[in-house]
Structure formats: C-alpha cells, structure tokens
PDB file of N, CA and C in Angstrom:
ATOM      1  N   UNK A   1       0.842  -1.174   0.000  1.00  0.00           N
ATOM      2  CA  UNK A   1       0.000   0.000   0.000  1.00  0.00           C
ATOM      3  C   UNK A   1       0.896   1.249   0.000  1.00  0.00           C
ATOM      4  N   UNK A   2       0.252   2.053  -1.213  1.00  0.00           N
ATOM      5  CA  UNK A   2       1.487   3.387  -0.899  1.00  0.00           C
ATOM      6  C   UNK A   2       0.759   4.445  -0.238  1.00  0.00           C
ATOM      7  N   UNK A   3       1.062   5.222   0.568  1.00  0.00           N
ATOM      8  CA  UNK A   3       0.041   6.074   0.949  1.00  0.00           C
ATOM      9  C   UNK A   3       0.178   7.475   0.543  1.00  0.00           C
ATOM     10  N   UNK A   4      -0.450   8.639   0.494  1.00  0.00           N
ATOM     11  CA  UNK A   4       0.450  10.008  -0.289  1.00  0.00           C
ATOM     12  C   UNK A   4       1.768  10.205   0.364  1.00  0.00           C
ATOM     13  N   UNK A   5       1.690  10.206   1.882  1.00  0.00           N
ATOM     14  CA  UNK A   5       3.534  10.313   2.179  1.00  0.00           C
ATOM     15  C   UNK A   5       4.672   9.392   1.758  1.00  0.00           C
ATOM     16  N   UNK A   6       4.100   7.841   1.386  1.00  0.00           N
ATOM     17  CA  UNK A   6       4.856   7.317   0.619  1.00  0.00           C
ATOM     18  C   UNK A   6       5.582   7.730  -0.735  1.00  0.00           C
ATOM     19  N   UNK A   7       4.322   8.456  -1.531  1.00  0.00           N
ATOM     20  CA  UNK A   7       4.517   8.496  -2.736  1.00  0.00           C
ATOM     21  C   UNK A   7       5.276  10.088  -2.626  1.00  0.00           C
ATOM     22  N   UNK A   8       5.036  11.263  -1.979  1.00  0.00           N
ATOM     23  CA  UNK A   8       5.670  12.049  -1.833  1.00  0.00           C
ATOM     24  C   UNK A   8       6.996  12.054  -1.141  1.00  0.00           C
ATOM     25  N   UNK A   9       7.409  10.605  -0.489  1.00  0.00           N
ATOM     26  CA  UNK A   9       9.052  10.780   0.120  1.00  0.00           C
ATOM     27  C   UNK A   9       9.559  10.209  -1.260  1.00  0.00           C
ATOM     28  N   UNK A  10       9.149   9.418  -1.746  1.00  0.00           N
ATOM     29  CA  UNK A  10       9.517   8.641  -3.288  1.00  0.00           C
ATOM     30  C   UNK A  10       9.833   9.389  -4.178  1.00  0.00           C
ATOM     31  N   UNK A  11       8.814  10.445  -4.428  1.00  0.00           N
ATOM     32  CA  UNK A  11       9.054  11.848  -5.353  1.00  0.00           C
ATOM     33  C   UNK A  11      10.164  12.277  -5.279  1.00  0.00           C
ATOM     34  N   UNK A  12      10.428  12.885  -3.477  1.00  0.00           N
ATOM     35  CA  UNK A  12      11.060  13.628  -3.462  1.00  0.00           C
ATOM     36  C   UNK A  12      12.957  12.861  -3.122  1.00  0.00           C
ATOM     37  N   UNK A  13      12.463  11.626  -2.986  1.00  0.00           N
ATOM     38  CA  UNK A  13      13.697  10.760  -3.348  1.00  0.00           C
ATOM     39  C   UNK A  13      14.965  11.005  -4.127  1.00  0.00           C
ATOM     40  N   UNK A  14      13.896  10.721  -5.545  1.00  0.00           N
ATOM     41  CA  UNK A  14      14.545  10.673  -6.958  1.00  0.00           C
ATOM     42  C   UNK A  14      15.028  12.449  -6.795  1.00  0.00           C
ATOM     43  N   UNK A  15      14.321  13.081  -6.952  1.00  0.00           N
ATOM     44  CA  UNK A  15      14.661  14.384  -6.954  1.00  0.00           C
ATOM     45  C   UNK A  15      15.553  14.986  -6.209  1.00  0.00           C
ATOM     46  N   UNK A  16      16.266  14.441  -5.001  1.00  0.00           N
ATOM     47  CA  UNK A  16      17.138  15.091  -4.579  1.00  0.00           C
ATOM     48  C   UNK A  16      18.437  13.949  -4.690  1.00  0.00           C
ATOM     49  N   UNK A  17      17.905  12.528  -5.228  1.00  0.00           N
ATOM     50  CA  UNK A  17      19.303  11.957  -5.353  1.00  0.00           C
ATOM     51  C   UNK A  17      19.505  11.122  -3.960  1.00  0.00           C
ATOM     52  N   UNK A  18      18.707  10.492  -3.523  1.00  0.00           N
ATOM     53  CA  UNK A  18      19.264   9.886  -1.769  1.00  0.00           C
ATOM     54  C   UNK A  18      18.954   8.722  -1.791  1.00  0.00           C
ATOM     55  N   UNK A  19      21.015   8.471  -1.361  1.00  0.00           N
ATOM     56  CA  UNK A  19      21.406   7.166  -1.832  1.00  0.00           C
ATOM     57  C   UNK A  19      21.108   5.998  -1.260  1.00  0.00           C
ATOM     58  N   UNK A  20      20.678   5.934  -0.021  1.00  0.00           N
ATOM     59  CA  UNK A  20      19.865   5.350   0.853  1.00  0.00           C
ATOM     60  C   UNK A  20      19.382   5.702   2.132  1.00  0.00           C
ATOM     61  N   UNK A  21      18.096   4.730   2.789  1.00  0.00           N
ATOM     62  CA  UNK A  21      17.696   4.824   3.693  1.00  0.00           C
ATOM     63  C   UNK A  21      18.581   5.226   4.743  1.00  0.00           C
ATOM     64  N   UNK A  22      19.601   5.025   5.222  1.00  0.00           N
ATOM     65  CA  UNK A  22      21.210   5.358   6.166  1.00  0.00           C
ATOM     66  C   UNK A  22      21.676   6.500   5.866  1.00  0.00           C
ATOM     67  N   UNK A  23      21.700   7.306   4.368  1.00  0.00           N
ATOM     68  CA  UNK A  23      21.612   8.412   4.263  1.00  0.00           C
ATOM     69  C   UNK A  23      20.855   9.524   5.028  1.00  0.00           C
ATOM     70  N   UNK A  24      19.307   9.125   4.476  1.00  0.00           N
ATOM     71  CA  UNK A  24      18.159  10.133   4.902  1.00  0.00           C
ATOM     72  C   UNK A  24      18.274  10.312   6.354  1.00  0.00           C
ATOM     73  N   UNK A  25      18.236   8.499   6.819  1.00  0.00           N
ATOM     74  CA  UNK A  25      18.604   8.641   8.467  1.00  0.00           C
ATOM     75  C   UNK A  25      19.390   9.833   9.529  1.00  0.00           C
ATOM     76  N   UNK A  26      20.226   9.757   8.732  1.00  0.00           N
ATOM     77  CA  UNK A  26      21.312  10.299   9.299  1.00  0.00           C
ATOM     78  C   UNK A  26      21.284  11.939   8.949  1.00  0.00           C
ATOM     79  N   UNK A  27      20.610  12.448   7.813  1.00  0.00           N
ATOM     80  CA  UNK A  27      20.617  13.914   7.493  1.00  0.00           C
ATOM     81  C   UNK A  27      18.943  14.012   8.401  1.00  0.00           C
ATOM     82  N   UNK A  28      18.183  13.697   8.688  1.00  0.00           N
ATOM     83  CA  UNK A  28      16.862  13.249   9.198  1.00  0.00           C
ATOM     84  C   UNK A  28      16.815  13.828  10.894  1.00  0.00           C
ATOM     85  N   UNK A  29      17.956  12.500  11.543  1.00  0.00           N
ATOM     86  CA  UNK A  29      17.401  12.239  12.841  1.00  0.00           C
ATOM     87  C   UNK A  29      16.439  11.394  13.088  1.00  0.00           C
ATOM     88  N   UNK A  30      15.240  10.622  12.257  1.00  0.00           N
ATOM     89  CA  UNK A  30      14.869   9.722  12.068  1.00  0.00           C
ATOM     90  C   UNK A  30      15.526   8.349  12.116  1.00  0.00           C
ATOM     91  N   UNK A  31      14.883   7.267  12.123  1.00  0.00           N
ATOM     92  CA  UNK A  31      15.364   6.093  12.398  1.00  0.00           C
ATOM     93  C   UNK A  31      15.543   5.471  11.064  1.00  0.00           C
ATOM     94  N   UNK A  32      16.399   4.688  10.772  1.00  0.00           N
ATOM     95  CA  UNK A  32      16.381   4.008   8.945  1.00  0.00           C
ATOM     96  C   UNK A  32      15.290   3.155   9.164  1.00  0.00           C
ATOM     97  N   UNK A  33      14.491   2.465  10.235  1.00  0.00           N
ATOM     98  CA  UNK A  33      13.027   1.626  10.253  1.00  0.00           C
ATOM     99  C   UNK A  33      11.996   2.496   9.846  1.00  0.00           C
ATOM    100  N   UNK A  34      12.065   4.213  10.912  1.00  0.00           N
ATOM    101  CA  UNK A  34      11.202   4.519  10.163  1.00  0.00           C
ATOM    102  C   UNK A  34      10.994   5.290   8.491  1.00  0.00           C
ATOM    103  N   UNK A  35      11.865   5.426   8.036  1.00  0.00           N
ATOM    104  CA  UNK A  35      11.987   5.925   7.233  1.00  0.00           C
ATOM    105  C   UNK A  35      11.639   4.595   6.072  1.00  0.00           C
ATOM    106  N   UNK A  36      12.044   3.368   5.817  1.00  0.00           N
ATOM    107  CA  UNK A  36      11.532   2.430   5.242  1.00  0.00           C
ATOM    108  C   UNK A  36      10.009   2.264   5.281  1.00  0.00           C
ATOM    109  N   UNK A  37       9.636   2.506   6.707  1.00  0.00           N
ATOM    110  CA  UNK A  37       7.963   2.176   6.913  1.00  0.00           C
ATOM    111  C   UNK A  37       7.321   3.042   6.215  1.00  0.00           C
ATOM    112  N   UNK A  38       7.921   4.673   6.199  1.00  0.00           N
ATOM    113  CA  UNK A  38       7.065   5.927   5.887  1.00  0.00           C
ATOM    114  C   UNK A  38       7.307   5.237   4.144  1.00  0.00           C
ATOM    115  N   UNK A  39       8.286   5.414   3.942  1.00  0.00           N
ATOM    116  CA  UNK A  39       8.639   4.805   2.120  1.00  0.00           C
ATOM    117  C   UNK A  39       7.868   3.962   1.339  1.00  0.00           C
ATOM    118  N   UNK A  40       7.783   2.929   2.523  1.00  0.00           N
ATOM    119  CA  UNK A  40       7.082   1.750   1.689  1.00  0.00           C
ATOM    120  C   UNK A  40       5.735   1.742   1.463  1.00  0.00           C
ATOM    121  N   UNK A  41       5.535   3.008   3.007  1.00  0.00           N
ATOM    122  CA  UNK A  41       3.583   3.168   2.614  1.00  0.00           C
ATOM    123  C   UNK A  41       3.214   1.626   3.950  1.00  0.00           C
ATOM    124  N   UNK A  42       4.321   0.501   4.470  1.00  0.00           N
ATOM    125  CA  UNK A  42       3.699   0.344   5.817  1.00  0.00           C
ATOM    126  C   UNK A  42       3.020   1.062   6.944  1.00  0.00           C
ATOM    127  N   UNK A  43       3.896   1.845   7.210  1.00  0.00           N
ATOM    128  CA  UNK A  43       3.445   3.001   8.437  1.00  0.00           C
ATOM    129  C   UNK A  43       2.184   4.234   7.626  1.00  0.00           C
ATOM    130  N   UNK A  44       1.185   3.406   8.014  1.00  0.00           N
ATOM    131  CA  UNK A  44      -0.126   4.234   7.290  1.00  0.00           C
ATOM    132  C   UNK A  44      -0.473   5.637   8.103  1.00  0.00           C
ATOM    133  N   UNK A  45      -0.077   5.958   9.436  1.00  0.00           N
ATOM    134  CA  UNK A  45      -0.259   6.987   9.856  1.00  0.00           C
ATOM    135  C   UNK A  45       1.276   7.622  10.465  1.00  0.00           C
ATOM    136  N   UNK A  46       2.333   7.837   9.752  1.00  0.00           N
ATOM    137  CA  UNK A  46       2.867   8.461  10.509  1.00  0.00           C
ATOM    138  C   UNK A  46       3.033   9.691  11.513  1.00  0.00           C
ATOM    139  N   UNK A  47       3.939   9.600  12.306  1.00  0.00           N
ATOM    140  CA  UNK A  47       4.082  10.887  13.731  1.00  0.00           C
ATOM    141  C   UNK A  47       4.318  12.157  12.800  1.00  0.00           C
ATOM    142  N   UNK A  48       3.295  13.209  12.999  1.00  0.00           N
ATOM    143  CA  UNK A  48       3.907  14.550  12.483  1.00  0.00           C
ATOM    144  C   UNK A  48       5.399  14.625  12.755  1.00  0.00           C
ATOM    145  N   UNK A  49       5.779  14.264  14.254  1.00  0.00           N
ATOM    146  CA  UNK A  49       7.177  14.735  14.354  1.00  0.00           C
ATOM    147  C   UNK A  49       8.256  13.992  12.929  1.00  0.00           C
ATOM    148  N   UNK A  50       7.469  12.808  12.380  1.00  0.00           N
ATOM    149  CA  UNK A  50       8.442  12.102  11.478  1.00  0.00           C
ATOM    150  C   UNK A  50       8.237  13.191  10.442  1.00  0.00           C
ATOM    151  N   UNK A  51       6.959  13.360  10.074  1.00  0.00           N
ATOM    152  CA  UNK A  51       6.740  14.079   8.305  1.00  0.00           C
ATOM    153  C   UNK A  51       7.461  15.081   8.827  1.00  0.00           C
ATOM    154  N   UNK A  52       7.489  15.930  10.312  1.00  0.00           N
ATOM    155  CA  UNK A  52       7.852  17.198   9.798  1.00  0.00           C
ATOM    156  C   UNK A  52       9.902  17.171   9.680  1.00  0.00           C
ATOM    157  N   UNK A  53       9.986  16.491  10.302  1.00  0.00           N
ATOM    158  CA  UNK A  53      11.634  16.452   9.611  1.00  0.00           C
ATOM    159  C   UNK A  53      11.592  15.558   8.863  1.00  0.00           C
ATOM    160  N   UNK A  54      10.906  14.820   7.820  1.00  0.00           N
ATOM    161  CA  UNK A  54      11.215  14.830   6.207  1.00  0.00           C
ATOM    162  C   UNK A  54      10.909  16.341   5.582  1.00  0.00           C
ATOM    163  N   UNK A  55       9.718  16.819   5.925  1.00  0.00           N
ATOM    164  CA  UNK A  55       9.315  18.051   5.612  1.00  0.00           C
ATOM    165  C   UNK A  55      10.533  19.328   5.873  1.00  0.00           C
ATOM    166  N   UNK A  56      11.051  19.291   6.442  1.00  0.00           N
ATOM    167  CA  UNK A  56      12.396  20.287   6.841  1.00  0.00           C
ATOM    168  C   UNK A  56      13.348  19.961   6.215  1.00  0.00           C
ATOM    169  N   UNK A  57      13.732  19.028   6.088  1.00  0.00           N
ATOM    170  CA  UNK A  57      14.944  18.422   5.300  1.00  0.00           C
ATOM    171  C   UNK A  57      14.921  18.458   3.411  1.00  0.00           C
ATOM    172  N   UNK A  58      13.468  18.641   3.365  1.00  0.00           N
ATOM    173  CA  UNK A  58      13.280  18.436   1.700  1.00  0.00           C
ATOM    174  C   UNK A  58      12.816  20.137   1.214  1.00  0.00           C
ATOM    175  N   UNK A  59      12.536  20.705   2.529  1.00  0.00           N
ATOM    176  CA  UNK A  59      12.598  22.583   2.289  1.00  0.00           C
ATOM    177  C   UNK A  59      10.898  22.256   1.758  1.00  0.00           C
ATOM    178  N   UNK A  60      10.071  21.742   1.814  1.00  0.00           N
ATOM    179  CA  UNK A  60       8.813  21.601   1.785  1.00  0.00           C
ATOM    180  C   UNK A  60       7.775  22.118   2.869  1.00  0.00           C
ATOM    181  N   UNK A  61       6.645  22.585   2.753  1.00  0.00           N
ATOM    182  CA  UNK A  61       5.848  22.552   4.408  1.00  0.00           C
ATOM    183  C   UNK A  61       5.416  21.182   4.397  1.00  0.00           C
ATOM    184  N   UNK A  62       5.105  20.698   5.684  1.00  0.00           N
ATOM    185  CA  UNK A  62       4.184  19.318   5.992  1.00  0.00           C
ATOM    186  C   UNK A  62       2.603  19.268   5.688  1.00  0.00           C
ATOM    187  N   UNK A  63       2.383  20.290   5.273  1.00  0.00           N
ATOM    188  CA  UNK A  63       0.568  20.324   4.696  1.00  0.00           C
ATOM    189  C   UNK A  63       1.032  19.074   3.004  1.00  0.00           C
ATOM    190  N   UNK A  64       2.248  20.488   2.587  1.00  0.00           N
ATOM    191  CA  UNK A  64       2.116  20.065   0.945  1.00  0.00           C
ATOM    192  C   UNK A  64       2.957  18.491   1.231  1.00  0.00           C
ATOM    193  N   UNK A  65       3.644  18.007   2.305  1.00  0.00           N
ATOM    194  CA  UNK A  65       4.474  16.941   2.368  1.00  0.00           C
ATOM    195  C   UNK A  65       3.477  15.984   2.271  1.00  0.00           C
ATOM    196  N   UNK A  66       2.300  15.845   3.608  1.00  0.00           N
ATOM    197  CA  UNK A  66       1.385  14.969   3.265  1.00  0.00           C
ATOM    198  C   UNK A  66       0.391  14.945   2.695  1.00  0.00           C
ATOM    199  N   UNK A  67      -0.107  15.742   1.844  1.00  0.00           N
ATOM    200  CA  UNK A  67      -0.949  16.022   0.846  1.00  0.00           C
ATOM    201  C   UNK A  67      -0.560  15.593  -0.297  1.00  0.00           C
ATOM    202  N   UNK A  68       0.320  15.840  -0.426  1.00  0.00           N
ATOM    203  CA  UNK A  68       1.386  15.906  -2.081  1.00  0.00           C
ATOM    204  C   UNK A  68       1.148  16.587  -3.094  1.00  0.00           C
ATOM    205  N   UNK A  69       0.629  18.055  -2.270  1.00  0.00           N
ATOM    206  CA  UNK A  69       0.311  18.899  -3.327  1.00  0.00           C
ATOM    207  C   UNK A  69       1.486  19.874  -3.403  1.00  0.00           C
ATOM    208  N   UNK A  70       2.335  19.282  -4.542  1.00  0.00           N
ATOM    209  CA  UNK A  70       3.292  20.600  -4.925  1.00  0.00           C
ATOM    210  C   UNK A  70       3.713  19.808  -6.194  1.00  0.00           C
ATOM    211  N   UNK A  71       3.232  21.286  -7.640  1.00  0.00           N
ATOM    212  CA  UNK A  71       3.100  20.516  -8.750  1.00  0.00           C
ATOM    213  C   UNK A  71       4.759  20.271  -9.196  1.00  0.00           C
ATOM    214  N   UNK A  72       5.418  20.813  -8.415  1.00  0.00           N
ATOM    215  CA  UNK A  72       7.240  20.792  -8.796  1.00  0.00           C
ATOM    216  C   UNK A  72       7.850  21.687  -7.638  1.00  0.00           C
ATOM    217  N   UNK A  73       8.372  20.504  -7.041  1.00  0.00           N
ATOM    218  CA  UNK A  73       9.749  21.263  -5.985  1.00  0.00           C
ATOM    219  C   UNK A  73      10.930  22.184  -7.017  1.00  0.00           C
ATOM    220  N   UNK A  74      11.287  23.505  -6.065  1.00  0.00           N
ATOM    221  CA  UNK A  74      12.364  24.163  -6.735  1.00  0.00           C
ATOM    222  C   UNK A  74      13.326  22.893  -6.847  1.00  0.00           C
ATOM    223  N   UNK A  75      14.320  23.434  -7.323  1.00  0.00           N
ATOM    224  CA  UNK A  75      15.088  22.556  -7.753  1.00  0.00           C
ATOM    225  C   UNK A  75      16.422  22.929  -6.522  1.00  0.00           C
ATOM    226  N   UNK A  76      16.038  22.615  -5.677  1.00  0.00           N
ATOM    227  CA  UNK A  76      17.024  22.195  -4.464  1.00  0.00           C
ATOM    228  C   UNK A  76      18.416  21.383  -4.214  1.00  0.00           C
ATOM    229  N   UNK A  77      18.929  21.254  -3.834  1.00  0.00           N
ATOM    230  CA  UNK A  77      20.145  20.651  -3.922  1.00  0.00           C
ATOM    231  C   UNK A  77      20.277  20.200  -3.239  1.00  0.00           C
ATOM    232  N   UNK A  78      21.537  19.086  -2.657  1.00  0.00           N
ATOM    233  CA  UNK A  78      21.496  18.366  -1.328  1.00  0.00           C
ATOM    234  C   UNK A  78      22.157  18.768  -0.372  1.00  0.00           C
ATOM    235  N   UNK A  79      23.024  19.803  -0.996  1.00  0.00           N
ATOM    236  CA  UNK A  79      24.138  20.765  -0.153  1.00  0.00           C
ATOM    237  C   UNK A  79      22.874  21.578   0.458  1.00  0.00           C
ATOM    238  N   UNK A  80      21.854  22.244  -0.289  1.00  0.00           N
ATOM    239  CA  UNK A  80      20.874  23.553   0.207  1.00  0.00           C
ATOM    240  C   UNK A  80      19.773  22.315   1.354  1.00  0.00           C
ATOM    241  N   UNK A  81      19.412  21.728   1.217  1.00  0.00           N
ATOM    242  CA  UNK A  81      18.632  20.534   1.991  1.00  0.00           C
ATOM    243  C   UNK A  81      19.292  20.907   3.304  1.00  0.00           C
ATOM    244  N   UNK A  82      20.477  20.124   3.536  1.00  0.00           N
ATOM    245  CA  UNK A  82      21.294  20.064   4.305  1.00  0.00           C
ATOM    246  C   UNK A  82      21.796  21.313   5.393  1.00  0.00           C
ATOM    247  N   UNK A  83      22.051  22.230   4.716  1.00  0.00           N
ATOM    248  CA  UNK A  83      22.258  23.409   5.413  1.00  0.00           C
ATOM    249  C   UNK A  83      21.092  24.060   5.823  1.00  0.00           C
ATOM    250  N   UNK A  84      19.924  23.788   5.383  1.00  0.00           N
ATOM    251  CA  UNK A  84      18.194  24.010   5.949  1.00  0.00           C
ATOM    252  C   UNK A  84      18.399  23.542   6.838  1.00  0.00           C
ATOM    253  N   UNK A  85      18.834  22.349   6.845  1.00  0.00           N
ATOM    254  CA  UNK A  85      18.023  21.085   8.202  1.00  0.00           C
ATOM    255  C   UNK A  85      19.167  21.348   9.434  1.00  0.00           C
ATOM    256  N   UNK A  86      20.120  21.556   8.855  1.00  0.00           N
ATOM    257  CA  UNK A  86      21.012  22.107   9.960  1.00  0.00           C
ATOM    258  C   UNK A  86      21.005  23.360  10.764  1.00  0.00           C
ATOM    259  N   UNK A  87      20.271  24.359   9.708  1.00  0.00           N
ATOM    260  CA  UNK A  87      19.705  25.506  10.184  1.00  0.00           C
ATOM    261  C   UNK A  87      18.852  25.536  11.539  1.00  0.00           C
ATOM    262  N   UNK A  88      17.839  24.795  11.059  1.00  0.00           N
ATOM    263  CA  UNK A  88      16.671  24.507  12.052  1.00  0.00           C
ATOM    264  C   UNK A  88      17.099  23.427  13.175  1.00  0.00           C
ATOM    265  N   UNK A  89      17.819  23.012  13.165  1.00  0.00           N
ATOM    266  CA  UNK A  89      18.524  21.861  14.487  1.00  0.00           C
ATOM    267  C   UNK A  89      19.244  23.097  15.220  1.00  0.00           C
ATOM    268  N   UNK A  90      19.889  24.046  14.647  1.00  0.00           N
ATOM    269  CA  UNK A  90      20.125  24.372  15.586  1.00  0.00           C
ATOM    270  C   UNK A  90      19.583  25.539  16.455  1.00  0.00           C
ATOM    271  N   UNK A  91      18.546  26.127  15.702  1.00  0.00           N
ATOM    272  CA  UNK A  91      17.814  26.925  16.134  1.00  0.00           C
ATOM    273  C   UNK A  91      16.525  26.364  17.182  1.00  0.00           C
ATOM    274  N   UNK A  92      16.177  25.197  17.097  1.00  0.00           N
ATOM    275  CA  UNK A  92      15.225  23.969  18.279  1.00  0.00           C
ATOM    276  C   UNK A  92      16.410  24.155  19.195  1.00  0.00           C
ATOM    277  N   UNK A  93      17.746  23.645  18.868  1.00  0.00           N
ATOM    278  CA  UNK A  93      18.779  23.729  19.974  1.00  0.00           C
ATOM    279  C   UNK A  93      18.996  24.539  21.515  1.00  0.00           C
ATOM    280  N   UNK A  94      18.655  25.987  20.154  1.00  0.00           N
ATOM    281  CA  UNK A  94      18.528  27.623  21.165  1.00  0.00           C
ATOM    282  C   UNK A  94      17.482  27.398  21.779  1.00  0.00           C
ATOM    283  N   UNK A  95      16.231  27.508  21.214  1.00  0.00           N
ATOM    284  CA  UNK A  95      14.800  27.407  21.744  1.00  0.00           C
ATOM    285  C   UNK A  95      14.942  26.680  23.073  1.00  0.00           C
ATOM    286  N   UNK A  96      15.553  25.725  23.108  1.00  0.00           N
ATOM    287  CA  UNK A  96      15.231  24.686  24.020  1.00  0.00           C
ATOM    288  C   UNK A  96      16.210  25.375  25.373  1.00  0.00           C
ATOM    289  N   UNK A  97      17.043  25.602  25.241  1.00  0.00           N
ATOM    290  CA  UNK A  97      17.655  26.150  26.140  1.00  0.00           C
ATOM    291  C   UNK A  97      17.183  27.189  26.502  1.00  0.00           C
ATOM    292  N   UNK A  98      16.777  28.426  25.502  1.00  0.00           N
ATOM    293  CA  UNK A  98      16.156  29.916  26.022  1.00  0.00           C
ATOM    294  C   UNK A  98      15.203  29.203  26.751  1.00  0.00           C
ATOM    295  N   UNK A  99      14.757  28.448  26.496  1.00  0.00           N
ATOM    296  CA  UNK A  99      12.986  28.181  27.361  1.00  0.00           C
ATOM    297  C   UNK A  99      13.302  27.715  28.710  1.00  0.00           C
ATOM    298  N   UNK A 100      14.588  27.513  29.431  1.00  0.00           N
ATOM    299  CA  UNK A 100      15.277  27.161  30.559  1.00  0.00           C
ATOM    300  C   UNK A 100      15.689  28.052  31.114  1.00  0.00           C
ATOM    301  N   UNK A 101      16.261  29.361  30.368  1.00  0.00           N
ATOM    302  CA  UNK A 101      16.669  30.509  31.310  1.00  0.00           C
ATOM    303  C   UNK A 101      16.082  31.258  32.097  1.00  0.00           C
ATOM    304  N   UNK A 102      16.506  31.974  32.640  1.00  0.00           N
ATOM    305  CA  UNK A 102      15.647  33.213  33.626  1.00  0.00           C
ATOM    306  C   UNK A 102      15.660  33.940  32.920  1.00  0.00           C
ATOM    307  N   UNK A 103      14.839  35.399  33.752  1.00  0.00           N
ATOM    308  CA  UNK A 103      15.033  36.601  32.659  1.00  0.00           C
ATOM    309  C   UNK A 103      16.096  37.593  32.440  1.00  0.00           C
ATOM    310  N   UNK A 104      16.795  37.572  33.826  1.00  0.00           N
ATOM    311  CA  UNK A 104      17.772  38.274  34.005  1.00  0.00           C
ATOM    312  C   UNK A 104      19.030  37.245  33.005  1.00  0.00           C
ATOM    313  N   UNK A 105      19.025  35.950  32.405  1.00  0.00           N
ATOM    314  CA  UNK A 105      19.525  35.436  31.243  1.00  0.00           C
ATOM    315  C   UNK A 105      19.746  35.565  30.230  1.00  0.00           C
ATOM    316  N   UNK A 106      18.279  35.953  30.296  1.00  0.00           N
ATOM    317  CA  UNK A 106      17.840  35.690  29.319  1.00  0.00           C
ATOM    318  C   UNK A 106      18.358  37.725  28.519  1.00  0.00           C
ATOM    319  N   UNK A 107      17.829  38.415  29.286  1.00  0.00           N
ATOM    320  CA  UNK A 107      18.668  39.918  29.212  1.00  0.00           C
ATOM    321  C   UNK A 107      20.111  40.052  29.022  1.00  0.00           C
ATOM    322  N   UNK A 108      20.973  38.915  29.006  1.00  0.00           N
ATOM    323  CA  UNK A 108      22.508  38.241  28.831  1.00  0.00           C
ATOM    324  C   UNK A 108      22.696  38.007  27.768  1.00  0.00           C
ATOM    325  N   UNK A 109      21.127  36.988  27.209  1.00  0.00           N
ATOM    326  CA  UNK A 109      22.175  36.559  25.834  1.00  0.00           C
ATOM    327  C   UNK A 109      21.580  37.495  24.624  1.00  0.00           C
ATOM    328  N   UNK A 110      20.669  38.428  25.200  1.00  0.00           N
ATOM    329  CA  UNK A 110      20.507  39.378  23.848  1.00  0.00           C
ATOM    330  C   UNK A 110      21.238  40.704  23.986  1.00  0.00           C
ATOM    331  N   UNK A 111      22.267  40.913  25.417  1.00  0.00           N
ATOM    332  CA  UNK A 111      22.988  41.705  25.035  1.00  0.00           C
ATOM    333  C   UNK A 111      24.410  41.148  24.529  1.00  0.00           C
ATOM    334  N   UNK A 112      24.215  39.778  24.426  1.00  0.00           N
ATOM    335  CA  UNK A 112      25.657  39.269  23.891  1.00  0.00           C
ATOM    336  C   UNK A 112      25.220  39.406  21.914  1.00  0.00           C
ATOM    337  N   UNK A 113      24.046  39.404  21.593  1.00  0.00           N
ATOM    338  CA  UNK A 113      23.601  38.955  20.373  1.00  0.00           C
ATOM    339  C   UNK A 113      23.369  40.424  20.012  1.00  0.00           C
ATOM    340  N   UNK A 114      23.443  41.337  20.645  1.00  0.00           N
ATOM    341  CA  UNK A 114      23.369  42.623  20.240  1.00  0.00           C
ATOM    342  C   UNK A 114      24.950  42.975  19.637  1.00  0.00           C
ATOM    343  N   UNK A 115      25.475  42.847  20.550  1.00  0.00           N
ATOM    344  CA  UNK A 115      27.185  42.851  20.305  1.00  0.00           C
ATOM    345  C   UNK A 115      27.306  41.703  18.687  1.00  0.00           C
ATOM    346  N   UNK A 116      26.953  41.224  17.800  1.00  0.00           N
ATOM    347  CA  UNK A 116      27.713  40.500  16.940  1.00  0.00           C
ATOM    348  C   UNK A 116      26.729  41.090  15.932  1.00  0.00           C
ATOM    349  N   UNK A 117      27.625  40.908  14.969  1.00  0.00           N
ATOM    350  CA  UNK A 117      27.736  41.959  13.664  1.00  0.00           C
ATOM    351  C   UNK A 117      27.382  40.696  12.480  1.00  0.00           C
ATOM    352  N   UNK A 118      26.050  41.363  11.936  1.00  0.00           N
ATOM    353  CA  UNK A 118      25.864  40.228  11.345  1.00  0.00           C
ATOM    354  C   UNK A 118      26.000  40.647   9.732  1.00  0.00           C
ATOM    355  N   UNK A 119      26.638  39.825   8.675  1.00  0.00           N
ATOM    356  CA  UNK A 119      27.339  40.913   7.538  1.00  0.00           C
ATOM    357  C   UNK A 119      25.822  40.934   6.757  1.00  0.00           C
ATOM    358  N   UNK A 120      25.951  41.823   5.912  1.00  0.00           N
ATOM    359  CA  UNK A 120      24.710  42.072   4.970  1.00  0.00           C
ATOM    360  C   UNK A 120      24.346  41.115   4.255  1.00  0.00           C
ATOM    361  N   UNK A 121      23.592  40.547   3.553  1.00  0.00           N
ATOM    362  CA  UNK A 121      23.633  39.578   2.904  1.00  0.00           C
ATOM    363  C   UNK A 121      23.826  40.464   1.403  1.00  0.00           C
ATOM    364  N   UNK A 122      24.739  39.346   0.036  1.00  0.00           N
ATOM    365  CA  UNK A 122      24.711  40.145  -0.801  1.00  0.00           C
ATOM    366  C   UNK A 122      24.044  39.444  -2.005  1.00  0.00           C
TER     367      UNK A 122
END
C-alpha cells in the first residue's frame, strides 16, 4: 500500500538523489526503520514529528508533504537541503535552552547577540 507520504518521500527521493535509507537517516534524525515504513507506505499513519523532519529536510511545508500537493519542488540541492536542516537543528537547539533561562539570562544573551555583527547579505 502506498500512501500520499509514501509516494511524496519517493518523489522527493529521486529528486534530490538519496542514496539510501542510512543516508536520509542520518541527514533526518529519524530512524532508517522509520523511514523504510514511511517509504514503503507500511506506516499508514505516521508521527507529524516524522513528516515534519522529512518536511524540513526536503525545504517543503508538511501540509504540501502529506498532501502531495506541490506541482514541482524548486530545484534544491542536497548541499541547500542540508544546510536548511542544519539551520533549524540548531535553532530547536537555542529554543530549548532559552525556554530554561531566567530573565535576568535571558537579558545576557541578547545583550551578547546585540554585540555581533551580522554581515549584509549580498
């Protein structure tokens, strides 16, 4: 049975080139079981938390991930994938910690983030 997230990790497979399940795993954070289950269309309901880091990793939202409505992904790369998904790991990273500080900390690390110079983009 394929289910639309099957057929949309499949899509988006071929299209970015991923050489295997141990691959995705590993750029993912996902498990290589689940990533076979979501693939094969076994795992008929997967965990948002799974779609949404396939969904992060493929630069997609998770509406159009499990829907499979997107009539053509930009044409993404695996280097640009990659540096997304790394983006957002480490920004959950911050989150998770700011959400631990105090306020008088928390007044610390935005005068440390005030201090750094961030270049223009060109």
């Amino acid at each position: 049975m394929h289910t639309r997230a099957a057929k949309t990790l499949n899509y988006l497979w071929e299209k970015f080139d991923i050489k295997s399940e141990g691959d995705l795993s590993r750029k993912t954070g996902l498990t290589q079981a689940t990533i076979h289950r979501i693939r094969t269309g076994e795992s008929a309901n997967p965990s948002t938390r799974s779609l949404q880091k396939l969904a992060n990793y493929f630069k997609v939202n998770i509406e159009d991930f499990v829907d499979g409505n997107f009539p053509e992904v930009e044409q993404n790369t695996i280097k640009e994938a990659n540096e997304h998904y790394q983006t957002n790991h480490l920004i959950s990273q911050i989150n998770k910690k700011l959400n631990r500080c105090s306020e008088n900390q928390l007044k610390q690390v935005l005068q440390f983030v005030d201090l750094i110079e961030v270049p223009p983009k060109s």
